[in-house]
Protein backbone atom coordinates (compact mmCIF):
# COMPACT_ATOMS: atom_id res chain seq x y z
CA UNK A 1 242.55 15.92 75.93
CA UNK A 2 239.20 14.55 75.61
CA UNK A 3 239.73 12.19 73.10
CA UNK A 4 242.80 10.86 74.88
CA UNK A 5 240.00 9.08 77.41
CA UNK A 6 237.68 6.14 76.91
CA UNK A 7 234.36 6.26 76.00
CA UNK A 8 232.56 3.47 77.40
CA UNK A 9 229.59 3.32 79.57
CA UNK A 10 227.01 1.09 80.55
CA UNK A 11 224.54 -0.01 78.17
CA UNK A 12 221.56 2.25 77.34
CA UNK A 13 223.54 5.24 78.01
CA UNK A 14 224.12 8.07 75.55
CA UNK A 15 227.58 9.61 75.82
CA UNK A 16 226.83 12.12 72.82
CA UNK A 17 224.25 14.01 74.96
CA UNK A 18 226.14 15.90 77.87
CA UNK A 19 224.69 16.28 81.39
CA UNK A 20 225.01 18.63 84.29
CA UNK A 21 226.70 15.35 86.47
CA UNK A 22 229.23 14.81 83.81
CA UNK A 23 230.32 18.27 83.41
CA UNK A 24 230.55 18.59 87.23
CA UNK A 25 232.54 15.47 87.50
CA UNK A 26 235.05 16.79 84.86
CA UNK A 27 234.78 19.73 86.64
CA UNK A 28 235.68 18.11 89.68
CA UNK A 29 238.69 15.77 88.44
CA UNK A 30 236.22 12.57 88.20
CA UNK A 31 236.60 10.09 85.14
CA UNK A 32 232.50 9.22 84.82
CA UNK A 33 232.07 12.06 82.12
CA UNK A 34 232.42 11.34 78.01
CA UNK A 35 233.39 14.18 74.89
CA UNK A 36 230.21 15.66 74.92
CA UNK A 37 230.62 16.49 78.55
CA UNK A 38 234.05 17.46 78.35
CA UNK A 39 233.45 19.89 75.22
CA UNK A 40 230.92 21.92 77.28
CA UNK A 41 233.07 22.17 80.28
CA UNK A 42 236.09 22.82 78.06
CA UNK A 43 233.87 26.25 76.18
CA UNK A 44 232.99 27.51 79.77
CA UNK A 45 236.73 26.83 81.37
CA UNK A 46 237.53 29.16 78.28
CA UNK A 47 235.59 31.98 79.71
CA UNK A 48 235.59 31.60 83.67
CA UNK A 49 238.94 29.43 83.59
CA UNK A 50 238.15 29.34 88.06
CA UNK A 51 234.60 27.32 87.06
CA UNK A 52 236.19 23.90 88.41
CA UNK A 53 236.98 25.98 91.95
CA UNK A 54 232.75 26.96 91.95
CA UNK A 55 232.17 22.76 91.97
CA UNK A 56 234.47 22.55 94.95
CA UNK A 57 233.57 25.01 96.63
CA UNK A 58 229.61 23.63 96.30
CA UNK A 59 231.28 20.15 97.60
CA UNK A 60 233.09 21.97 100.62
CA UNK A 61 229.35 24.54 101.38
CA UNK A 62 227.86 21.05 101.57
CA UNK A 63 230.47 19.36 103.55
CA UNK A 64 230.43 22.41 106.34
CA UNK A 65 226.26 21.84 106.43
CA UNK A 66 226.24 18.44 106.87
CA UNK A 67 228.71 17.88 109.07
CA UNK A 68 227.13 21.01 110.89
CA UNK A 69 223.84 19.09 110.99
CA UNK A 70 225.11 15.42 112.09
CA UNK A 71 227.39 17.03 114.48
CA UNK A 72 226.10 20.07 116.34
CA UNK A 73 222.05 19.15 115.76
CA UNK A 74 222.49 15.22 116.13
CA UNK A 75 220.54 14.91 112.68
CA UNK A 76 221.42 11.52 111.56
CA UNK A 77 219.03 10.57 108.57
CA UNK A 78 219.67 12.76 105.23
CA UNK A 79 218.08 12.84 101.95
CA UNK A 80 220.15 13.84 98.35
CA UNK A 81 217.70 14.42 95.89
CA UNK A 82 219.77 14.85 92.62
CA UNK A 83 223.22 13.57 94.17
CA UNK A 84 225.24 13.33 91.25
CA UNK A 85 227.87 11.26 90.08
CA UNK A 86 229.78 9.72 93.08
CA UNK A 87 232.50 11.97 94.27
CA UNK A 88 235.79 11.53 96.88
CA UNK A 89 233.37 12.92 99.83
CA UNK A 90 229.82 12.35 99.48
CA UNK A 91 226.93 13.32 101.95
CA UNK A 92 226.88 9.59 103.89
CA UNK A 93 231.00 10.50 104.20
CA UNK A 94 230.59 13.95 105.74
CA UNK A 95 227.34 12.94 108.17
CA UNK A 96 229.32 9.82 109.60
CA UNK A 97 232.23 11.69 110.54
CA UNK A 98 230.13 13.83 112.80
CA UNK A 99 227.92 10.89 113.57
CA UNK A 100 228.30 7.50 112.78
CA UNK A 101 225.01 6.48 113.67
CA UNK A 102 224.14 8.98 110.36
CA UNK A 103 222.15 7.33 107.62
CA UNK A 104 221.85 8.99 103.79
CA UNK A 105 219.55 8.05 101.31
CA UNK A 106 220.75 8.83 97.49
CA UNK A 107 218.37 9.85 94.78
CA UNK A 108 218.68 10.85 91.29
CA UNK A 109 216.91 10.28 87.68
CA UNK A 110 220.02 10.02 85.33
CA UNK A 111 220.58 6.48 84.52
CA UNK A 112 224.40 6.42 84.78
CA UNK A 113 224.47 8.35 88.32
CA UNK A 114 222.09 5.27 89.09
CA UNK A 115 224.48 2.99 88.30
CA UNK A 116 227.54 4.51 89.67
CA UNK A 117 225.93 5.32 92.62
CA UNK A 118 224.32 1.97 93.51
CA UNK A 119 228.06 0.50 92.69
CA UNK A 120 229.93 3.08 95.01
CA UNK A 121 227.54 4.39 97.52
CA UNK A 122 225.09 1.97 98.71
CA UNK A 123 226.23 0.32 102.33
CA UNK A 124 223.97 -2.00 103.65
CA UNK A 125 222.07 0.35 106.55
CA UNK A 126 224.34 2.97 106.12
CA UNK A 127 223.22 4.21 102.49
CA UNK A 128 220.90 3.42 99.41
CA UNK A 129 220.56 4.98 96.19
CA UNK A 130 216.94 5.35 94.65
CA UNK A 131 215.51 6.34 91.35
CA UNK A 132 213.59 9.45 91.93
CA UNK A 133 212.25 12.35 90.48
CA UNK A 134 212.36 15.88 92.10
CA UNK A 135 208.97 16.67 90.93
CA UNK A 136 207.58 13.75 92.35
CA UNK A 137 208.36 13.90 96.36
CA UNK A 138 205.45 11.74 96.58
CA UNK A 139 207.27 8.56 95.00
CA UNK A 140 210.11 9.41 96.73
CA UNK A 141 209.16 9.29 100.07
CA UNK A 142 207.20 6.24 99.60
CA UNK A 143 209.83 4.34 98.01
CA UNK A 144 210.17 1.04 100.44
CA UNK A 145 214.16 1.05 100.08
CA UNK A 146 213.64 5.02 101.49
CA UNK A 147 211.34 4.25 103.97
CA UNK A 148 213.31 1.12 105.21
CA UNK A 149 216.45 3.76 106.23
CA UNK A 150 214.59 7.22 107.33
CA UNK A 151 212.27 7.07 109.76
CA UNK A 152 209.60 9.94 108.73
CA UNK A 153 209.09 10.68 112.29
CA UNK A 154 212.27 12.37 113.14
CA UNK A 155 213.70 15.58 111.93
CA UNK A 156 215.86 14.77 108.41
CA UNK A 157 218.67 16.74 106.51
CA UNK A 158 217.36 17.30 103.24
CA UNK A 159 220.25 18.06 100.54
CA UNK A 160 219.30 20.14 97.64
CA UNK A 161 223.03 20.21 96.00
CA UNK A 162 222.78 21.96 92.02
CA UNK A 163 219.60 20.93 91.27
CA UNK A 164 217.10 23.60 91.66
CA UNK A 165 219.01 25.50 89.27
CA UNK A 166 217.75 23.27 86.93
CA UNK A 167 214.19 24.01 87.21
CA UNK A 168 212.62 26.58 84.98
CA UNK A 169 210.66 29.65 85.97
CA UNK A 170 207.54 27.98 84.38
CA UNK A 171 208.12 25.24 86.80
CA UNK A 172 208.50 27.72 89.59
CA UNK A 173 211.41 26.64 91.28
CA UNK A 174 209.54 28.08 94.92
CA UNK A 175 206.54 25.79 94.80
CA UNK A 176 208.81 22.87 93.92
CA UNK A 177 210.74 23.11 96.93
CA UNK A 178 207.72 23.67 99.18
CA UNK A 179 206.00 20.25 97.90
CA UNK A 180 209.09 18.48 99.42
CA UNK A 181 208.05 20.36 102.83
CA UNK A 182 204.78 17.97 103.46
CA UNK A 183 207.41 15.11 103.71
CA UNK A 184 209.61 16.69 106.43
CA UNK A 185 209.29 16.50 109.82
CA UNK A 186 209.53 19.51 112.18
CA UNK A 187 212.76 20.31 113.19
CA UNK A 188 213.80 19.25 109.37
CA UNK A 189 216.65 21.22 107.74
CA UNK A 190 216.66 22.23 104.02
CA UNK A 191 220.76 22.74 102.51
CA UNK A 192 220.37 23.95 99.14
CA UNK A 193 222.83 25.70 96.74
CA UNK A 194 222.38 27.17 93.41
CA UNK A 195 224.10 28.92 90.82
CA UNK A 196 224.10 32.41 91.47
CA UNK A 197 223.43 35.52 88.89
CA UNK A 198 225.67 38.20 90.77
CA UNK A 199 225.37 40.95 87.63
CA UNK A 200 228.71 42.21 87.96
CA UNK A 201 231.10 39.87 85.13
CA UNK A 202 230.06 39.85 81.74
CA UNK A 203 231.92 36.28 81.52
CA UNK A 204 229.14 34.59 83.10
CA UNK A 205 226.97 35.65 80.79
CA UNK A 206 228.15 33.90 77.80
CA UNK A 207 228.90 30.96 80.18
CA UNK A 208 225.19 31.29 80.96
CA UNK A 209 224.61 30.86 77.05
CA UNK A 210 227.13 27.63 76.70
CA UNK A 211 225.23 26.03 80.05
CA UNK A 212 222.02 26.64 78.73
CA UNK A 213 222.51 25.64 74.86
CA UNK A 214 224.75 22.51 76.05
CA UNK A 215 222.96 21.56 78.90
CA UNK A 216 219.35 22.51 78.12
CA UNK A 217 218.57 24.04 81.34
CA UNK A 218 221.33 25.83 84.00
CA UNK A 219 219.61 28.90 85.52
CA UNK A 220 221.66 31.64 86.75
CA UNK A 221 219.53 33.94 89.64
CA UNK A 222 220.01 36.49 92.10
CA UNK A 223 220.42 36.01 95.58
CA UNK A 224 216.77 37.85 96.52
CA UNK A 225 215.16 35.12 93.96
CA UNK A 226 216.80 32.42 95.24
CA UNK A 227 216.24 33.25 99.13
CA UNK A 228 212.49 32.88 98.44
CA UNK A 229 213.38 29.35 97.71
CA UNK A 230 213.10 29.05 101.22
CA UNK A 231 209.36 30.31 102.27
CA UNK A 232 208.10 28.51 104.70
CA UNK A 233 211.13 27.59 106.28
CA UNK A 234 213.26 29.56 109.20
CA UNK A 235 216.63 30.75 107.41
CA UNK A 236 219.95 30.17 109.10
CA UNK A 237 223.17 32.27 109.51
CA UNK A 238 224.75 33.54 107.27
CA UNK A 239 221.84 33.37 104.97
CA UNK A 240 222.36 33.24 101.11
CA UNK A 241 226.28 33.08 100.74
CA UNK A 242 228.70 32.62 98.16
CA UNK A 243 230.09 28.89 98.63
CA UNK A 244 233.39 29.71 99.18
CA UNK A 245 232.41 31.52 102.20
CA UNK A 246 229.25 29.94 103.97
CA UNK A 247 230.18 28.88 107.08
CA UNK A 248 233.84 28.93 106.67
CA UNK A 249 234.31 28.09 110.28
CA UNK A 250 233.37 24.47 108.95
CA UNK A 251 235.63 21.68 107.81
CA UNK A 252 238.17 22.80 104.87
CA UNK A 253 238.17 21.97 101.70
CA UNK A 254 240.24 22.31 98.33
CA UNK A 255 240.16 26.30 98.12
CA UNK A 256 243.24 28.20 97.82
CA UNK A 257 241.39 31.80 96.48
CA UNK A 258 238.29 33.59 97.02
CA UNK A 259 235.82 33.09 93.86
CA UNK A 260 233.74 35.18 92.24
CA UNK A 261 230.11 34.18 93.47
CA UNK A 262 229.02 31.88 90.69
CA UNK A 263 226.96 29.43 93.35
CA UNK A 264 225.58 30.32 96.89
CA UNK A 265 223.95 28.23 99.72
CA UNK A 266 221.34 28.46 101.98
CA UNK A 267 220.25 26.03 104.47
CA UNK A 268 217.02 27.07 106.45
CA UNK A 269 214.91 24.90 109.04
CA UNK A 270 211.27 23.65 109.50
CA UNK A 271 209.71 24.81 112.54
């Protein structure tokens, strides 16, 4: 079925490398993915045929935060660091139907998220997409088309969707999050989910080996690993959860089953 699609894209951009935003946007229905992409997510739809269900679910665990955070906590300025490919709800979506006065800023390194995004996403002072690198906060929060939307001042919903996963041990994943901390105001929220080594189905683990050959760099870890993640911050009810069931008094989403816990979220607060 791959083949059956067209591979164009905008110039500069190689389609014979996959990425982790292609293979979730195939994994989520999307059309902004290539054969490369496709091949990967085809080898670990082999093994753990529910895979598309764990991208929902981390699209429905972000929905219930956000929504939680415009709504209940009046939050109305959000940062995406590593957004992805455009989806049919995205983070300015979910924060302006709980407040419309809700403002998102977008930011991501891959250059055909960048263009996608910027196409689909920006709204004049509503929403902006930025270049930006997770290990440089710094430039991040200095960028002027950031700093014209968020006012550093007041408390901001930062959205750590997929990404961490993505950061070797070497890197340590812990002190990464905790240089984004200098750049958030008390009374700050952190929503982060991650792909989640639960032990218990050898399927994963060869999924695990597809991810990390295809992909160069999909880390699977347990929940105790992944709480820690959060030092420094005050963790929220329920704590670390599978996806599918964080919050599930929150808005609904596409999930007819329960899911083996392949990704968990955690959302925890800056005093």
């Amino acid at each position: 079925m791959a083949d059956e699609l067209p591979e164009s894209a905008p110039p500069g951009i190689d389609t014979s490398t996959p990425t982790f935003a292609r293979v979730y946007d195939y994994f989520l229905g999307g059309k902004d993915n290539f054969a490369a992409d496709r091949e990967v997510a085809d080898m670990v739809m082999q093994l753990v045929p529910e895979a598309p269900v764990v991208a929902q679910g981390n699209r429905v665990a972000i929905g219930r935060a956000v929504t939680y955070l415009a709504g209940e906590l009046g939050i109305d300025q959000f940062v995406d660091i590593g957004s992805g490919l455009p989806t049919a709800s995205n983070v300015h979506q979910f924060a302006r139907s709980a407040n419309p006065d809700a403002r998102v800023v977008y930011v991501d390194n891959d250059p055909i998220v960048l263009a996608h995004g910027r196409a689909l996403l920006t709204e004049q002072g509503v929403a902006t997409f930025i270049q930006g690198d997770l290990y440089e906060p710094e430039k991040i929060f200095a960028d002027p088309a950031l700093t014209g939307l968020i006012d550093p001042g007041r408390p901001v919903g930062l959205i750590l969707a997929a990404i961490i996963h993505h950061v070797p041990d070497e890197r340590d994943p812990a002190a990464v999050v905790r240089a984004l901390h200098p750049f958030l105001p008390a009374g700050s929220h952190v929503v982060l989910t991650h792909l989640h080594d639960a032990g218990d189905d050898p399927r994963v683990e060869e999924a695990k080996r597809i991810l990390q050959s295809g992909l160069g760099g999909s880390y699977f870890r347990h929940s105790s690993q992944i709480e820690r993640f959060m030092d420094g911050l005050t963790i929220l009810e329920p704590g670390v959860a599978n996806v599918t069931e964080w919050r599930p008094n929150g808005p609904k989403g596409p999930l007819e089953h329960p899911l083996h816990s392949q990704m968990v979220a955690v959302m925890g607060r800056k005093d």
